[in-house]
C-alpha atoms as a PDB file:
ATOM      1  CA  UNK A   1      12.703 -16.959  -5.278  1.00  0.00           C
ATOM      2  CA  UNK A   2       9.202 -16.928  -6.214  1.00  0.00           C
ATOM      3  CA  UNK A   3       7.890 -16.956  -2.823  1.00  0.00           C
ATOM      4  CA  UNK A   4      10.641 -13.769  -2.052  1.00  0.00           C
ATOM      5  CA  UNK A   5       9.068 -11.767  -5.200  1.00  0.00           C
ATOM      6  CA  UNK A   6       5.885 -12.490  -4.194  1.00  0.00           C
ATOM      7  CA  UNK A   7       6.298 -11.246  -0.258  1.00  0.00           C
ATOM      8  CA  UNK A   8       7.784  -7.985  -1.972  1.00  0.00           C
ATOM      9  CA  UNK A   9       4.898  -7.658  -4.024  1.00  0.00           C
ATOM     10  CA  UNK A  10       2.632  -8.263  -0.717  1.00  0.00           C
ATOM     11  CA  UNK A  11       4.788  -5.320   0.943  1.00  0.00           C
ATOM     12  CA  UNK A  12       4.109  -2.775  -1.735  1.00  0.00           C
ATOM     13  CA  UNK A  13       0.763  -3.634  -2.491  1.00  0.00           C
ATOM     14  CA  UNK A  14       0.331  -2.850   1.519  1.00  0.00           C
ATOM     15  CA  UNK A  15       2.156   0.318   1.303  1.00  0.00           C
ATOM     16  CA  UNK A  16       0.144   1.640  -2.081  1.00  0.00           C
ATOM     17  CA  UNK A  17      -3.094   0.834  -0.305  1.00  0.00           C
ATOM     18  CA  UNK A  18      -1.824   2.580   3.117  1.00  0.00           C
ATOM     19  CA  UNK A  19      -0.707   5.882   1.106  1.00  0.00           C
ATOM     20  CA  UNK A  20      -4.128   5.939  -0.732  1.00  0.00           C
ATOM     21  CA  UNK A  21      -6.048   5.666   2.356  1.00  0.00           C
ATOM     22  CA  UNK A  22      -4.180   8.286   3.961  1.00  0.00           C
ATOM     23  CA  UNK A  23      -4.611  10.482   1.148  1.00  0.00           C
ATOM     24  CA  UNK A  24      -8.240   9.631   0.396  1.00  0.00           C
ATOM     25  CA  UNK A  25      -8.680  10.512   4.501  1.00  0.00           C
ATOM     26  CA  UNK A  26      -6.488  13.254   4.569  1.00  0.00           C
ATOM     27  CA  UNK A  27      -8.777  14.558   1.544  1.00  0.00           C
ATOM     28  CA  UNK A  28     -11.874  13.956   3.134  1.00  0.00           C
ATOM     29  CA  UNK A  29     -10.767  15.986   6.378  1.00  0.00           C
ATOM     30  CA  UNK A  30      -9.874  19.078   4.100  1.00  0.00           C
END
């Protein structure tokens, strides 16, 4: 179980930090 929650966690954490960066280089560009 633990080891489940904490690959989710992994996975979002990713995704956040993937969004952000787009953002932050989509910002950048404009």
């Amino acid at each position: 179980m633990p080891k489940d929650n904490i690959s989710t966690a992994l996975t979002v954490l990713f995704a956040f930090l993937i969004v952000i960066a787009f953002f932050h280089q989509w910002i950048l560009t404009y």
